[in-house]
Protein backbone atom coordinates (compact mmCIF):
# COMPACT_ATOMS: atom_id res chain seq x y z
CA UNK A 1 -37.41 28.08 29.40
CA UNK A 2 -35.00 26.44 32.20
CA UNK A 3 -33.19 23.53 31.50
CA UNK A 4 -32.10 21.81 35.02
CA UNK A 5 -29.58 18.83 34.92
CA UNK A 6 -29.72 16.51 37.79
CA UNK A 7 -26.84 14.32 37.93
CA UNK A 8 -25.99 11.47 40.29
CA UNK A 9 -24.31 7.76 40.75
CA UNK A 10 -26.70 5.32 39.83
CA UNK A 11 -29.26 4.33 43.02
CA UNK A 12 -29.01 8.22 43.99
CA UNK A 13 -32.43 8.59 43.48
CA UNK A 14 -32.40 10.66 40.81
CA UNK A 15 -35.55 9.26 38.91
CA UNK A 16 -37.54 10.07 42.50
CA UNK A 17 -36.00 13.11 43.05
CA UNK A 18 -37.40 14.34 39.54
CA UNK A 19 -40.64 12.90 39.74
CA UNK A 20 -40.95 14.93 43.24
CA UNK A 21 -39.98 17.79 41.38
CA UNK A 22 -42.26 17.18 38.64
CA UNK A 23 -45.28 17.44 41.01
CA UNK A 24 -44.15 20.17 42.98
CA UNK A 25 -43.25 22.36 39.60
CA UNK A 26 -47.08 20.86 38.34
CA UNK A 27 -48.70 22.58 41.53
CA UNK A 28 -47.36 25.73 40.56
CA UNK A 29 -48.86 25.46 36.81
CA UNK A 30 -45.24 25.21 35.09
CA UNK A 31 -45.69 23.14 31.61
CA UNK A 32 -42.64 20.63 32.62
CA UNK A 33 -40.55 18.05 30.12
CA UNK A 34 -37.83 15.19 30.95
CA UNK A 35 -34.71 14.03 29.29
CA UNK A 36 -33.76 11.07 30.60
CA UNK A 37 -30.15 9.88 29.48
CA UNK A 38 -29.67 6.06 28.93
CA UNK A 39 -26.22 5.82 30.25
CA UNK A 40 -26.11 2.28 30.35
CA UNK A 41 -25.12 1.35 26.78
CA UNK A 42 -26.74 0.16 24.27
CA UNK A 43 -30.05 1.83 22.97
CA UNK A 44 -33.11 2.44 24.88
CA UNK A 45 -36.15 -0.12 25.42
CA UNK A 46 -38.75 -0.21 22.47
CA UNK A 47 -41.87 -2.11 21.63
CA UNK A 48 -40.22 -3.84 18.81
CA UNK A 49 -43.29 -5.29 16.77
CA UNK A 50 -44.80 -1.88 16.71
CA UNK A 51 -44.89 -0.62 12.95
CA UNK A 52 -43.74 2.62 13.44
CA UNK A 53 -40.30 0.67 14.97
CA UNK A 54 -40.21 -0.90 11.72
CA UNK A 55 -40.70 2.75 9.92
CA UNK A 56 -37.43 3.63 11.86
CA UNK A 57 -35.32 0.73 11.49
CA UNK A 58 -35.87 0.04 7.57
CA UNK A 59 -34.28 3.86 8.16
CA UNK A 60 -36.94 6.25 8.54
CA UNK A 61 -34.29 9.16 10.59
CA UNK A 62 -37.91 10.58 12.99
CA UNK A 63 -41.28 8.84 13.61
CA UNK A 64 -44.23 9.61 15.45
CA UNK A 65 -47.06 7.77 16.51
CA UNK A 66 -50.20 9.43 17.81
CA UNK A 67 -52.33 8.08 19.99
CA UNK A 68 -55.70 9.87 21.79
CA UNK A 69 -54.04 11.98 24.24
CA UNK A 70 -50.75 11.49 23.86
CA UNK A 71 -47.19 11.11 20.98
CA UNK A 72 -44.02 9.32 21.14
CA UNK A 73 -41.38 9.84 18.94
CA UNK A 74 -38.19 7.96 18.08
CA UNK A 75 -35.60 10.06 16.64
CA UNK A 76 -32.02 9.05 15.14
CA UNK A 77 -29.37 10.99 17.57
CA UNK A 78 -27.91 12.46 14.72
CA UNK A 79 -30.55 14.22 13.88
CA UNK A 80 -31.88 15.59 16.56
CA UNK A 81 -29.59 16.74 18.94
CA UNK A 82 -30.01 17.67 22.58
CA UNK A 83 -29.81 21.15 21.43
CA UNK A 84 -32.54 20.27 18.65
CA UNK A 85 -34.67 19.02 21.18
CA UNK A 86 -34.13 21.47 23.99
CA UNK A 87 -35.05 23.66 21.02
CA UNK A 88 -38.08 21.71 19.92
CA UNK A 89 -39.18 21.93 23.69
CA UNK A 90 -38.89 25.60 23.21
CA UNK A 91 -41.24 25.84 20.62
CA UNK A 92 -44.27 24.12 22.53
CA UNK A 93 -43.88 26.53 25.25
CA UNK A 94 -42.34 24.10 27.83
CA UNK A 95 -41.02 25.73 30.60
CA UNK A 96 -38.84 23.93 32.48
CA UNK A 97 -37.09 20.89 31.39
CA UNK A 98 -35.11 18.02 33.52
CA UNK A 99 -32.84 16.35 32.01
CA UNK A 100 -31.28 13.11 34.39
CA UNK A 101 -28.01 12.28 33.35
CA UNK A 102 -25.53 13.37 31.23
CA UNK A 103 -23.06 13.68 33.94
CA UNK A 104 -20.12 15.42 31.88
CA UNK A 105 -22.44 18.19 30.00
CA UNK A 106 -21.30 21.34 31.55
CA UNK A 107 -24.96 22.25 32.18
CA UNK A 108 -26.09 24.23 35.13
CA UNK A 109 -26.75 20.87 37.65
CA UNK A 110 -28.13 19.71 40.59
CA UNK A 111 -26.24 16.91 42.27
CA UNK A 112 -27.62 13.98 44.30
CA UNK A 113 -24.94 12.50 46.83
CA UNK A 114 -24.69 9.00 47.93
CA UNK A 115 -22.55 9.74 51.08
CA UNK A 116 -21.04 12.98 52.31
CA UNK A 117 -17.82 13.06 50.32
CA UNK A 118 -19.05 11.54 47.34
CA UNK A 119 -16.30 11.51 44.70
CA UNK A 120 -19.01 12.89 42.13
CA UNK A 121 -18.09 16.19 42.76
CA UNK A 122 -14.78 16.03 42.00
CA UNK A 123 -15.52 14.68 38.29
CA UNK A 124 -18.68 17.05 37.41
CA UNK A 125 -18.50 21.04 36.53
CA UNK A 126 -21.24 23.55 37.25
CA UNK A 127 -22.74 22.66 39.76
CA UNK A 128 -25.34 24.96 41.62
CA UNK A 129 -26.74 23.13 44.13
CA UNK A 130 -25.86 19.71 46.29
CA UNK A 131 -28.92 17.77 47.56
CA UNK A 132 -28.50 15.36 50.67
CA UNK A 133 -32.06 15.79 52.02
CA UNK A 134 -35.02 18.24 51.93
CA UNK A 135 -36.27 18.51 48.26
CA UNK A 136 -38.05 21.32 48.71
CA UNK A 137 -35.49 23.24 50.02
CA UNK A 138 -33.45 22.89 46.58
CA UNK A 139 -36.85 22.91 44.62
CA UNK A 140 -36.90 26.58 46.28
CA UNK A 141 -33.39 27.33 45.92
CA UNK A 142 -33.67 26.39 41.93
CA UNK A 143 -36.36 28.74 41.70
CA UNK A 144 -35.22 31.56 43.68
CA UNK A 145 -31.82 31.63 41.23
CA UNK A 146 -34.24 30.60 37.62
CA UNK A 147 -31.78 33.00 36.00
CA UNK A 148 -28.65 30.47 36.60
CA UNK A 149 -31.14 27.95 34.56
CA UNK A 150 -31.92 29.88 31.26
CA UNK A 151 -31.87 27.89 28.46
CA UNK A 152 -30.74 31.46 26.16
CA UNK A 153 -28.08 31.52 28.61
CA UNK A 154 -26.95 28.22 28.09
CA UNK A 155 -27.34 26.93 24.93
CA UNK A 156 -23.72 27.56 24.14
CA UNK A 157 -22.58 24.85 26.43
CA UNK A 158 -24.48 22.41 24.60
């Protein structure tokens, strides 16, 4: 598995740049999952009247709900890490995961610039490859260098 951070100021374009990515790692047959990190305080958007919301906050720590084709699952942080999930993602034979944000993870990253000297770089470590234009030019360059993206490689920054 390849984990593959993509990192940005918000407006960057991150969101698109994945969901280009997405299609272009689909077309190739790769079984592909998304972290996105809500970096904007606060916790993330939920259908609050839902029962399994309920379930979670009378203090159930994981639920599930399962519909025809599809589950989602709210988690408490605590217990399942990124590690745990990067981990769980493992397990159902994903094989490459994008994970948006998280700017100060030392994770192998991709970084989106706003403008040509974009102070991100100076505040972000690991990075592997800059994109200003032509996706799949760094879609190509990610997979030519998979091995800088290993997930057994690196776990231990996590």
């Amino acid at each position: 598995m390849y984990v593959v951070q993509v990192v940005g100021y918000k407006n960057s374009g991150k969101t698109t740049f994945i969901s280009q990515w997405i299609e272009y790692l689909k077309k190739k047959d790769y079984h592909v999952a998304t972290i996105k990190h809500h970096g904007h305080g606060g916790e993330p958007e939920q259908v609050q009247e839902t029962d399994s919301y309920q379930h979670f906050n009378r203090g159930a720590k994981l639920t599930t709900v399962i519909g025809e084709n599809q589950l989602l699952m709210t988690a408490d942080k605590k217990k399942l890490s990124l590690e745990k999930l990067l981990l769980f993602y493992q397990a159902i034979d994903i094989d490459v995961v994008m994970i948006e944000g998280y700017k100060h993870l030392p994770l192998p990253k991709v970084v989106l610039l706003q403008q040509e000297r974009d102070p991100i770089l100076e505040t972000v470590e690991n990075v592997k490859h800059v994109y200003k234009e032509n996706p799949e030019y760094i879609f190509n360059q990610v997979e030519a260098n998979w091995h800088d993206f290993e997930f057994g490689k690196i776990k231990t920054f996590l």
